[in-house]
PDB file of N, CA and C in Angstrom:
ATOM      1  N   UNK A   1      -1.769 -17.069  -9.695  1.00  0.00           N
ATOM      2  CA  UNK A   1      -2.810 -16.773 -10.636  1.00  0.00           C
ATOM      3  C   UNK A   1      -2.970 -17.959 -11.587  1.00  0.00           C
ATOM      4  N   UNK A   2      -4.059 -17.839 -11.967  1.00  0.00           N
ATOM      5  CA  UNK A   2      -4.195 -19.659 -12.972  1.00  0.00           C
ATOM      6  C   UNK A   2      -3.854 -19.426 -14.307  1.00  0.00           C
ATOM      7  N   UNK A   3      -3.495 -20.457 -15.380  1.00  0.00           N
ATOM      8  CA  UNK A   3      -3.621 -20.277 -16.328  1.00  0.00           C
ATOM      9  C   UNK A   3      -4.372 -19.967 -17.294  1.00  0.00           C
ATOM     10  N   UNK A   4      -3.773 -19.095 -18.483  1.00  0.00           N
ATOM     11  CA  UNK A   4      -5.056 -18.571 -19.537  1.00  0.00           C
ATOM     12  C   UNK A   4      -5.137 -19.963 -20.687  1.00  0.00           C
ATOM     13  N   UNK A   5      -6.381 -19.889 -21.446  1.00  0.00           N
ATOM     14  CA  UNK A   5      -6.142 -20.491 -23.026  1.00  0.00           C
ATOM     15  C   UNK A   5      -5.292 -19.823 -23.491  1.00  0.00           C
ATOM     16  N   UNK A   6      -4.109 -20.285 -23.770  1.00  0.00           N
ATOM     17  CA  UNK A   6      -3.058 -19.664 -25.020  1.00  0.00           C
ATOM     18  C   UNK A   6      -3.992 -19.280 -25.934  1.00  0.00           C
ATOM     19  N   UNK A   7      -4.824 -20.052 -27.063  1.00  0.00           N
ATOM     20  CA  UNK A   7      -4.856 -19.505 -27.589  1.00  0.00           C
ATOM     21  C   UNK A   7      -5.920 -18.020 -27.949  1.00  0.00           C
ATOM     22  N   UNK A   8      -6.149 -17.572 -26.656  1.00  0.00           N
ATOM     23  CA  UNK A   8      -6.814 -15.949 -26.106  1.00  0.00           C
ATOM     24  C   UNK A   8      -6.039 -15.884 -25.387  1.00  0.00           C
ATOM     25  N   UNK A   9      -4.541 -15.844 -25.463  1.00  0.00           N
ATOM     26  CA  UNK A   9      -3.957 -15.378 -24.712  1.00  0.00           C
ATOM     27  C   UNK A   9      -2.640 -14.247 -25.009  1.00  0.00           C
ATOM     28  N   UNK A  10      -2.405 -13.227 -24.450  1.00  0.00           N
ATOM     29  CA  UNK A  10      -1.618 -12.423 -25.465  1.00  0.00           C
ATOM     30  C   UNK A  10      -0.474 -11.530 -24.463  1.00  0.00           C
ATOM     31  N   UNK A  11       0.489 -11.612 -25.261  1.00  0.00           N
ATOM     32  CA  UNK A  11       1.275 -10.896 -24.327  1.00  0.00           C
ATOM     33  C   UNK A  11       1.328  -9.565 -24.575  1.00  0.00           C
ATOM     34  N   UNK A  12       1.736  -8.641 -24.392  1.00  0.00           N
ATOM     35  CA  UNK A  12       1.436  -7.072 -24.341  1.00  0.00           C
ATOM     36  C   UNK A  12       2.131  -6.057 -25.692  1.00  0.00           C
ATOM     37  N   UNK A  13       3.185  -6.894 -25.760  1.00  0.00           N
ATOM     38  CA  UNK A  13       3.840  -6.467 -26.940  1.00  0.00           C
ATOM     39  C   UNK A  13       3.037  -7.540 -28.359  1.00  0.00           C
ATOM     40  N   UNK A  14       2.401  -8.375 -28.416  1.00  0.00           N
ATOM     41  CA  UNK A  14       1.528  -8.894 -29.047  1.00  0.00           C
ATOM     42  C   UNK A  14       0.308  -8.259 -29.668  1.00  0.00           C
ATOM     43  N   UNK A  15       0.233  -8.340 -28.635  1.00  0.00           N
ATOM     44  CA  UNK A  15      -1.483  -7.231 -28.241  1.00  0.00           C
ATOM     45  C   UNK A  15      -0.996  -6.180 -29.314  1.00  0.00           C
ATOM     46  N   UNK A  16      -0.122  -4.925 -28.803  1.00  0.00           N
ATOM     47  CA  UNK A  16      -0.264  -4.108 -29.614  1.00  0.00           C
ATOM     48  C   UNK A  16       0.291  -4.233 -30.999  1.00  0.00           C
ATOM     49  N   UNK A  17       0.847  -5.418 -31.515  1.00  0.00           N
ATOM     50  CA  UNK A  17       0.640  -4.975 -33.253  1.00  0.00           C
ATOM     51  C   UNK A  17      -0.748  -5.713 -33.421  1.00  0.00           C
ATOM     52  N   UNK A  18      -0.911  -6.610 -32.933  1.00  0.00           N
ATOM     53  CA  UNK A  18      -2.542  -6.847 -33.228  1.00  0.00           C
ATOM     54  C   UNK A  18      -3.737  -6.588 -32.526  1.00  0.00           C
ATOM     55  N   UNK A  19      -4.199  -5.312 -32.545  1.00  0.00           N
ATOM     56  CA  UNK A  19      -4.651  -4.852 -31.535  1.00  0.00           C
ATOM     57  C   UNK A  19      -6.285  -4.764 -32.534  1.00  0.00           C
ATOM     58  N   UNK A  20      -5.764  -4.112 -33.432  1.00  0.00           N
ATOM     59  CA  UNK A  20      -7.442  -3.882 -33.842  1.00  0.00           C
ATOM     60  C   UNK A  20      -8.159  -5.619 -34.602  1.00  0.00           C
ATOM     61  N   UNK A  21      -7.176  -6.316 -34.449  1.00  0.00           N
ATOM     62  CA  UNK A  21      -7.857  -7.818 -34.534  1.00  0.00           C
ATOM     63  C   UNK A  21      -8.432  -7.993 -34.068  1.00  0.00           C
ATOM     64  N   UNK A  22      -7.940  -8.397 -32.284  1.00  0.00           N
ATOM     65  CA  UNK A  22      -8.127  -8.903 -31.149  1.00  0.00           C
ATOM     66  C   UNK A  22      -9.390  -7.730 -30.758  1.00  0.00           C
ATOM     67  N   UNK A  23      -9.587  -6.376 -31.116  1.00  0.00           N
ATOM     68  CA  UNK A  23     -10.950  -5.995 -30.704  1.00  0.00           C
ATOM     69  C   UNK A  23     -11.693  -6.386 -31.492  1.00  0.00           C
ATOM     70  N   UNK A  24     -11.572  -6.799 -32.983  1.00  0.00           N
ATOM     71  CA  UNK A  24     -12.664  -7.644 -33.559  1.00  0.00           C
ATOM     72  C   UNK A  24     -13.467  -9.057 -33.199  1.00  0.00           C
ATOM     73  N   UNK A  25     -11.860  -9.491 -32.755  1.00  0.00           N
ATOM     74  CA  UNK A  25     -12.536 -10.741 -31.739  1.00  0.00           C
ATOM     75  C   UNK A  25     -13.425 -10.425 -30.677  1.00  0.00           C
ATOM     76  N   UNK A  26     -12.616  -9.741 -29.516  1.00  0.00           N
ATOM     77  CA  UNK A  26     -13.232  -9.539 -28.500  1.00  0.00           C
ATOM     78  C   UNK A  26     -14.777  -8.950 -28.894  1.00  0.00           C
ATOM     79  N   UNK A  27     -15.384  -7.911 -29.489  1.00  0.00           N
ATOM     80  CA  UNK A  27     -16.705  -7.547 -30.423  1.00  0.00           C
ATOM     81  C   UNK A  27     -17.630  -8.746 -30.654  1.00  0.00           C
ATOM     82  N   UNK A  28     -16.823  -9.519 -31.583  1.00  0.00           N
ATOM     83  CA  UNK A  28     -17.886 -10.986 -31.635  1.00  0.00           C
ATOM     84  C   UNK A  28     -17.761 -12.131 -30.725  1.00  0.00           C
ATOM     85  N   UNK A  29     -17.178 -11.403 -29.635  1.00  0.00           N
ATOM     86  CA  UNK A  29     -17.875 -12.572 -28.351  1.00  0.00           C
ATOM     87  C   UNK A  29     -16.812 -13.250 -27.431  1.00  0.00           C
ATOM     88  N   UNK A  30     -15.528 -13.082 -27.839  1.00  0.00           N
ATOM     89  CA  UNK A  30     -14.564 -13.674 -27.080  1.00  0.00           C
ATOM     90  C   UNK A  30     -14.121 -12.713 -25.832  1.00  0.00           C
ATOM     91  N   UNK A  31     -13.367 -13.703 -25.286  1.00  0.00           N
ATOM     92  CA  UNK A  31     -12.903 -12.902 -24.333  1.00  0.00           C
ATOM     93  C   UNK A  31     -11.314 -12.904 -24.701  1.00  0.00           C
ATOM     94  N   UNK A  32     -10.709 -11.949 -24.606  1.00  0.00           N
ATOM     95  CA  UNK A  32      -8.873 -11.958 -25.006  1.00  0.00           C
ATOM     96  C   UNK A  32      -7.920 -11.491 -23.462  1.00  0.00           C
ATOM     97  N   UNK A  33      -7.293 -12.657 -23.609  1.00  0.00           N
ATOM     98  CA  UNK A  33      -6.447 -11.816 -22.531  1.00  0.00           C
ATOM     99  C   UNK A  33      -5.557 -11.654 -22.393  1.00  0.00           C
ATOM    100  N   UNK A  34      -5.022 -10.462 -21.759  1.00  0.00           N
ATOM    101  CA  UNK A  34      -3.377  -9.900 -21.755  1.00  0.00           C
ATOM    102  C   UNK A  34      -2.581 -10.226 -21.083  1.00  0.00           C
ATOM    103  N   UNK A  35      -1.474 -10.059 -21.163  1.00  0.00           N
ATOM    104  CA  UNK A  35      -0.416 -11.258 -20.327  1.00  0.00           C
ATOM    105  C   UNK A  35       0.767  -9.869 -20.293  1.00  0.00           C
ATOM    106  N   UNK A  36       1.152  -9.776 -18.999  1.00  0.00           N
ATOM    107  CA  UNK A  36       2.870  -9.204 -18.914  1.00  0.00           C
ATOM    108  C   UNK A  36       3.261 -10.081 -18.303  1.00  0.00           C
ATOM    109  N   UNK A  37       4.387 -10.809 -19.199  1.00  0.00           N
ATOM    110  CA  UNK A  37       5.321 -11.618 -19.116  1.00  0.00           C
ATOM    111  C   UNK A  37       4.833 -13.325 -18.485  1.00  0.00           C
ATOM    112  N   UNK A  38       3.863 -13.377 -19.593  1.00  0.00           N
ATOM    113  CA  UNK A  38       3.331 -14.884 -19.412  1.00  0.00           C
ATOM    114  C   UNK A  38       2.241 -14.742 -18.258  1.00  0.00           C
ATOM    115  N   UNK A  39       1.931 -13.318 -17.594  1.00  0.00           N
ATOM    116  CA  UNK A  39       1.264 -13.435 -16.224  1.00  0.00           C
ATOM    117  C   UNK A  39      -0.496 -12.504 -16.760  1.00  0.00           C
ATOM    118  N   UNK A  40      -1.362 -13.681 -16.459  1.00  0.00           N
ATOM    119  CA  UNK A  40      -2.985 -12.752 -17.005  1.00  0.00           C
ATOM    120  C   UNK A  40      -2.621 -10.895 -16.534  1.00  0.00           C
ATOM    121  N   UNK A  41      -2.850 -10.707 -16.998  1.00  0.00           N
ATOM    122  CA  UNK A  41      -3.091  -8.905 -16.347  1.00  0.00           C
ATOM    123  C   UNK A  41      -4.421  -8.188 -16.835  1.00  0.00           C
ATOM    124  N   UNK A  42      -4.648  -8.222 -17.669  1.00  0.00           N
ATOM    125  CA  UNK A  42      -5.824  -7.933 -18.361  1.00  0.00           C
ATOM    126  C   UNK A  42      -6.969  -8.570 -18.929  1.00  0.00           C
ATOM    127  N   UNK A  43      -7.807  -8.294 -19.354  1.00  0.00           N
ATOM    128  CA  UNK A  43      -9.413  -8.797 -20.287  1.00  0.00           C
ATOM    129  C   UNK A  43     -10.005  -7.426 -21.342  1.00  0.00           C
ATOM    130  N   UNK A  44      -9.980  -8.032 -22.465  1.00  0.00           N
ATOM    131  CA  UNK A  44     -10.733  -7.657 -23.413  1.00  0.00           C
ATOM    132  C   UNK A  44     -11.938  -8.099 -23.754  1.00  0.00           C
ATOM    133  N   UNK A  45     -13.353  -7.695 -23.129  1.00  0.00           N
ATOM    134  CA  UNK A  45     -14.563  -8.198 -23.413  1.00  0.00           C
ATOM    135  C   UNK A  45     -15.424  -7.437 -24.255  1.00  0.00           C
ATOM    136  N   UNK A  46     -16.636  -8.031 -24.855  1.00  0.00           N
ATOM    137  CA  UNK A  46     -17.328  -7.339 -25.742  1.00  0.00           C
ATOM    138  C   UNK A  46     -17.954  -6.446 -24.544  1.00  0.00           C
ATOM    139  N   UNK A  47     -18.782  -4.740 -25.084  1.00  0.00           N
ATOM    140  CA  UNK A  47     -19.354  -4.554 -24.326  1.00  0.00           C
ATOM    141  C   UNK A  47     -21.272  -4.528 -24.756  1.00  0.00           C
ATOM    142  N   UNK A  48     -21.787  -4.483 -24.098  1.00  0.00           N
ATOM    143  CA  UNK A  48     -23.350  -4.497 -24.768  1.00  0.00           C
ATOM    144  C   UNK A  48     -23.493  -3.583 -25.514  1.00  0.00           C
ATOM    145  N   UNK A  49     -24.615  -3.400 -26.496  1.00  0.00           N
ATOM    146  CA  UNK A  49     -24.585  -1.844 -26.965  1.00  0.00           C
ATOM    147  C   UNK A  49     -25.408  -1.002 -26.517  1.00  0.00           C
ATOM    148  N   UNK A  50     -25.044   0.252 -26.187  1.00  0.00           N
ATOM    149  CA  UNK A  50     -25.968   1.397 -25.558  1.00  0.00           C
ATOM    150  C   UNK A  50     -27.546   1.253 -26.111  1.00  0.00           C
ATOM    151  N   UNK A  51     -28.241   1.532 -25.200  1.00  0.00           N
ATOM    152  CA  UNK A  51     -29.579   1.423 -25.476  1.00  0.00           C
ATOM    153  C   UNK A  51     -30.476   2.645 -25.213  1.00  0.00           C
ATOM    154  N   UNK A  52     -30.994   2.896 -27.123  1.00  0.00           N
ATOM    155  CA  UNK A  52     -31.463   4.014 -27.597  1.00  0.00           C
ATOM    156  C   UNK A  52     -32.151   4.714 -26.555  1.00  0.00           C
ATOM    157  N   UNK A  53     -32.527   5.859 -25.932  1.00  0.00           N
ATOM    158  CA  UNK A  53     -33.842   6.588 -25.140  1.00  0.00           C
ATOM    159  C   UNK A  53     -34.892   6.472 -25.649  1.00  0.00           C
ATOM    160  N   UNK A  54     -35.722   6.145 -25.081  1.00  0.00           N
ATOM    161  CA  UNK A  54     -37.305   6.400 -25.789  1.00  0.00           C
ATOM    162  C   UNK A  54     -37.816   7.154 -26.141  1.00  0.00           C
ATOM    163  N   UNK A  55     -38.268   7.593 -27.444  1.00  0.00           N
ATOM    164  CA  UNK A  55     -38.612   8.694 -27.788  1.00  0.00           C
ATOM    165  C   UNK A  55     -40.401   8.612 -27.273  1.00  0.00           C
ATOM    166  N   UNK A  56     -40.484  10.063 -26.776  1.00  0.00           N
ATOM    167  CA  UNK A  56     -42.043  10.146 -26.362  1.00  0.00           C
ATOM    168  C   UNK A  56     -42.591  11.721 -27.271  1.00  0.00           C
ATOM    169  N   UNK A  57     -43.395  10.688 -28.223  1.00  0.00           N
ATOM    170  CA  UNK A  57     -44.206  11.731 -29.082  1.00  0.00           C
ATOM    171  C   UNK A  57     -45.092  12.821 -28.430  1.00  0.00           C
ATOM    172  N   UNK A  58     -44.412  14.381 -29.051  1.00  0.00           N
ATOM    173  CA  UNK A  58     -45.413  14.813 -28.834  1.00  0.00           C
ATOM    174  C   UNK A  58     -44.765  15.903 -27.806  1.00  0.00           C
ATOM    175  N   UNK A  59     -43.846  15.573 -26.757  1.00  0.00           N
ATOM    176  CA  UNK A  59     -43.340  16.240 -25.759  1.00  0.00           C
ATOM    177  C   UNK A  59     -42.908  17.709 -25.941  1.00  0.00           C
ATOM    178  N   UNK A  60     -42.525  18.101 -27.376  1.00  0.00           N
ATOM    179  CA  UNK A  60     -42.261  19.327 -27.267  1.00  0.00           C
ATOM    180  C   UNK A  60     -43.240  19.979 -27.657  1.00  0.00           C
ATOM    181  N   UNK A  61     -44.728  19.796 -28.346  1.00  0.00           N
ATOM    182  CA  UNK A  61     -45.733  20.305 -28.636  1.00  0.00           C
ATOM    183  C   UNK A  61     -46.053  21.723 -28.039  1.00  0.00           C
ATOM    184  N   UNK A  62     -46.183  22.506 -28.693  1.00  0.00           N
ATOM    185  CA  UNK A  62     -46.019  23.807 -27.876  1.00  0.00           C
ATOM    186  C   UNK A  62     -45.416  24.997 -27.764  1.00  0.00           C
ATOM    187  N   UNK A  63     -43.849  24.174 -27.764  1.00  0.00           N
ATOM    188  CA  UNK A  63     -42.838  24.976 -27.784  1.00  0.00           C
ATOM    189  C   UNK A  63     -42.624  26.210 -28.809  1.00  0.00           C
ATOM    190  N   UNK A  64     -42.849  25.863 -29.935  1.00  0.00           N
ATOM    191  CA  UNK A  64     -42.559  26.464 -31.134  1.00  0.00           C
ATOM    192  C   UNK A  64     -43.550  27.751 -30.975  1.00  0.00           C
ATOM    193  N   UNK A  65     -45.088  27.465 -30.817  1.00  0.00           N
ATOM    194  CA  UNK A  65     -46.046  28.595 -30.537  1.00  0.00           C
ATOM    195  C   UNK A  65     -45.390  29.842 -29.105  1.00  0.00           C
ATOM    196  N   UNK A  66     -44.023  29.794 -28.402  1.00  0.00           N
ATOM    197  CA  UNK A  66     -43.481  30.940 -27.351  1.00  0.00           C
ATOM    198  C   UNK A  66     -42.180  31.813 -28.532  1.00  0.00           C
ATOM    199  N   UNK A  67     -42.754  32.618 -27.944  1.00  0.00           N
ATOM    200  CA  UNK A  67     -41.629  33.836 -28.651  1.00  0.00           C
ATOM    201  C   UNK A  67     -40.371  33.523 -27.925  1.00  0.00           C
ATOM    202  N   UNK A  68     -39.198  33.484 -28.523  1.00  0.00           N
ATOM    203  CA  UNK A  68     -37.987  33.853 -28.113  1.00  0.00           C
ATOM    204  C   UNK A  68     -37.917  34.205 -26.272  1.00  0.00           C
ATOM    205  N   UNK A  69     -38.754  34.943 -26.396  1.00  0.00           N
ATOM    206  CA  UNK A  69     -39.016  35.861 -24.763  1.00  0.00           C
ATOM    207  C   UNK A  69     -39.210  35.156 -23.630  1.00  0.00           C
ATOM    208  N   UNK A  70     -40.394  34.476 -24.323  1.00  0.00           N
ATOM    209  CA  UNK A  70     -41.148  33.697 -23.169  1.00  0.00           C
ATOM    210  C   UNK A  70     -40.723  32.503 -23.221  1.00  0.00           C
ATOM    211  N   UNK A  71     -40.280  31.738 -23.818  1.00  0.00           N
ATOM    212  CA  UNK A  71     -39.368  30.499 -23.685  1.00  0.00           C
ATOM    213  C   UNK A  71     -37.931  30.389 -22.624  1.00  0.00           C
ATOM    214  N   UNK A  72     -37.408  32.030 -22.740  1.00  0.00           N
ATOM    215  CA  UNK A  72     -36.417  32.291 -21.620  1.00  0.00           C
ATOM    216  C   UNK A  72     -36.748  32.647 -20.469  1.00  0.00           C
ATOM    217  N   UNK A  73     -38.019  33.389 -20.490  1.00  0.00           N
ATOM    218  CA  UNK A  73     -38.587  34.285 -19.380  1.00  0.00           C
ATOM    219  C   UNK A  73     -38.443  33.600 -18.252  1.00  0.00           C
ATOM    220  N   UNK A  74     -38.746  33.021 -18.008  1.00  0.00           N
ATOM    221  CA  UNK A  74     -38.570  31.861 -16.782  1.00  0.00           C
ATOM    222  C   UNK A  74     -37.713  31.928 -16.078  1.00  0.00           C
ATOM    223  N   UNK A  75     -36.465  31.919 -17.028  1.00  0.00           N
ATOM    224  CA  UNK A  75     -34.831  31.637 -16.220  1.00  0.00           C
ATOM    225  C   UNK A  75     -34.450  33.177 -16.155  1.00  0.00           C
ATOM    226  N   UNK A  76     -34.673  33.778 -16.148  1.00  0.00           N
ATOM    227  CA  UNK A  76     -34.330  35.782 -16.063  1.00  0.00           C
ATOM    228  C   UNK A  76     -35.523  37.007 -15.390  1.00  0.00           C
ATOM    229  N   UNK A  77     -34.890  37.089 -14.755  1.00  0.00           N
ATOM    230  CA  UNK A  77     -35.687  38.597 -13.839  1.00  0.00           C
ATOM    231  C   UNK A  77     -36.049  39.297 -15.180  1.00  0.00           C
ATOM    232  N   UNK A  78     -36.986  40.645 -14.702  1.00  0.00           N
ATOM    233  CA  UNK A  78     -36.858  41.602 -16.059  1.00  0.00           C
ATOM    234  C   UNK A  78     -35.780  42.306 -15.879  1.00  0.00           C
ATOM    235  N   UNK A  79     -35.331  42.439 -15.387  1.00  0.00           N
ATOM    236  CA  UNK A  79     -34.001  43.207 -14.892  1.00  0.00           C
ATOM    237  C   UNK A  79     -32.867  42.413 -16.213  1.00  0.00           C
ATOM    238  N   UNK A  80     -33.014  41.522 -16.067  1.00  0.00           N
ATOM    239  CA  UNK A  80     -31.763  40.400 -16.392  1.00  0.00           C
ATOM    240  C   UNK A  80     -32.215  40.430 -17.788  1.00  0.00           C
ATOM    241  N   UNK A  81     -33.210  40.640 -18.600  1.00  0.00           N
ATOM    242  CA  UNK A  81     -33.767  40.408 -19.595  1.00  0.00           C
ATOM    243  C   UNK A  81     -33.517  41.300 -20.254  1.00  0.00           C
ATOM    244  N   UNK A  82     -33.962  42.879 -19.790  1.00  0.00           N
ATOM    245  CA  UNK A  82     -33.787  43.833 -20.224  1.00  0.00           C
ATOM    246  C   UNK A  82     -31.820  44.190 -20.597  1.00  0.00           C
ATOM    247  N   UNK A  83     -31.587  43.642 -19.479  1.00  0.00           N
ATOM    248  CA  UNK A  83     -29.374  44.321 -19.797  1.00  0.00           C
ATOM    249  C   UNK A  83     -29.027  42.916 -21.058  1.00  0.00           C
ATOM    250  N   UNK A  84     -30.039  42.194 -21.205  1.00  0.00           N
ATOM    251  CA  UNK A  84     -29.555  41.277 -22.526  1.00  0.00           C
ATOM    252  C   UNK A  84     -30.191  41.569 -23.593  1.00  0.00           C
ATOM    253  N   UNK A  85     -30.730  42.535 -23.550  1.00  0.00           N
ATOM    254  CA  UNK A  85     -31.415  42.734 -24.721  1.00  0.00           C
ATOM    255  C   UNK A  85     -30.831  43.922 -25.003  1.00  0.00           C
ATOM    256  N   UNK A  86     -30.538  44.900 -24.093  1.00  0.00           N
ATOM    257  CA  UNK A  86     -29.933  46.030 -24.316  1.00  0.00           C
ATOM    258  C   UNK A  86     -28.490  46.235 -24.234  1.00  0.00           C
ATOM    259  N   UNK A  87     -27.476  45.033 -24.342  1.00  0.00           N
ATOM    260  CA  UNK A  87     -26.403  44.900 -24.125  1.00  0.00           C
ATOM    261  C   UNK A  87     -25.913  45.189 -25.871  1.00  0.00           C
ATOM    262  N   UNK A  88     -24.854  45.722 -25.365  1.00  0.00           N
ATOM    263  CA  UNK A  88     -23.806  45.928 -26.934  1.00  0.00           C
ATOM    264  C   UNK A  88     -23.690  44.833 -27.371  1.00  0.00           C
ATOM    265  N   UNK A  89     -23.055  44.213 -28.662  1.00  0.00           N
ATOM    266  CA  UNK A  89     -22.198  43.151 -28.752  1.00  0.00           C
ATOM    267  C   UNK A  89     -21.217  43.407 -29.277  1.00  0.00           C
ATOM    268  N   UNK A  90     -20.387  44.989 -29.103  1.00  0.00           N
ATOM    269  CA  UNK A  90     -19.499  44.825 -29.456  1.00  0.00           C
ATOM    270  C   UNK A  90     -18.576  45.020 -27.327  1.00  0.00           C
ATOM    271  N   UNK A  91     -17.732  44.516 -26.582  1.00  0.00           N
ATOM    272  CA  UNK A  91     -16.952  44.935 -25.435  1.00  0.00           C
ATOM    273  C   UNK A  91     -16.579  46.306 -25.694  1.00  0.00           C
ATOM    274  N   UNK A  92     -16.892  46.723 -24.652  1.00  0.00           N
ATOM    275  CA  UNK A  92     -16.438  48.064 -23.841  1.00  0.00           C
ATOM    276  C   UNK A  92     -14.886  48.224 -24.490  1.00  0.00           C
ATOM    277  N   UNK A  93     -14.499  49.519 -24.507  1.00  0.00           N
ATOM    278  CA  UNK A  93     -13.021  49.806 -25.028  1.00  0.00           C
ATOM    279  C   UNK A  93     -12.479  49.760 -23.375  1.00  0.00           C
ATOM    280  N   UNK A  94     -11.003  50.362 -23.729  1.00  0.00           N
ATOM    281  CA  UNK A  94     -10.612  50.038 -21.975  1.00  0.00           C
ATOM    282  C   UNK A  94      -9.701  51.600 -22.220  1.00  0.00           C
TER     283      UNK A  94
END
C-alpha cells in the first residue's frame, strides 16, 4: 500500500482523542487518513450537502375543503369505515 501525507495522516488511537478536529478538517475540504499501525486503513472526506426538495406551490390546494371522511374514503371499504368509526376506544375486557 503507498504512503500517506503524515501530515493527514493519523493513527487510530490518534484519531480518537482528536476526533471532532479532524471532522472539522475533513468538513472544510481535506481529506484525513487513518492508519492501524502506520498502515492507510481509512478516509475521512467531506460529504456534499443534501439537496433541499423542490417545493411545488400549490400542490395541496384542495385538501383542506374534504371532510375527515373523504380524505380517507379512498383507502377503506364502508365496511372498514363504519367498524372505525364505531369502534370503542376503550379494549375489550378478557
Amino acid at each position: 500500500m503507498a504512503k500517506a501525507d503524515p501530515q493527514k495522516t493519523f493513527n487510530v488511537h490518534e484519531a480518537k482523542t482528536q476526533l471532532s478536529r479532524l471532522i472539522e478538517r475533513a468538513h472544510a475540504g481535506e481529506e484525513i487518513v487513518l492508519a492501524k499501525a502506520g498502515v492507510p486503513y481509512a478516509k475521512l472526506v467531506p460529504i456534499d450537502p443534501p439537496v433541499p426538495a423542490r417545493r411545488t406551490p400549490g400542490r395541496f390546494r384542495g385538501l383542506m375543503d374534504l371532510s375527515p371522511l373523504e380524505a380517507v374514503a379512498p383507502c377503506f371499504t364502508d365496511a372498514e369505515l363504519d367498524e372505525i368509526e364505531n369502534r370503542s376506544i376503550f379494549p375489550p375486557e378478557h
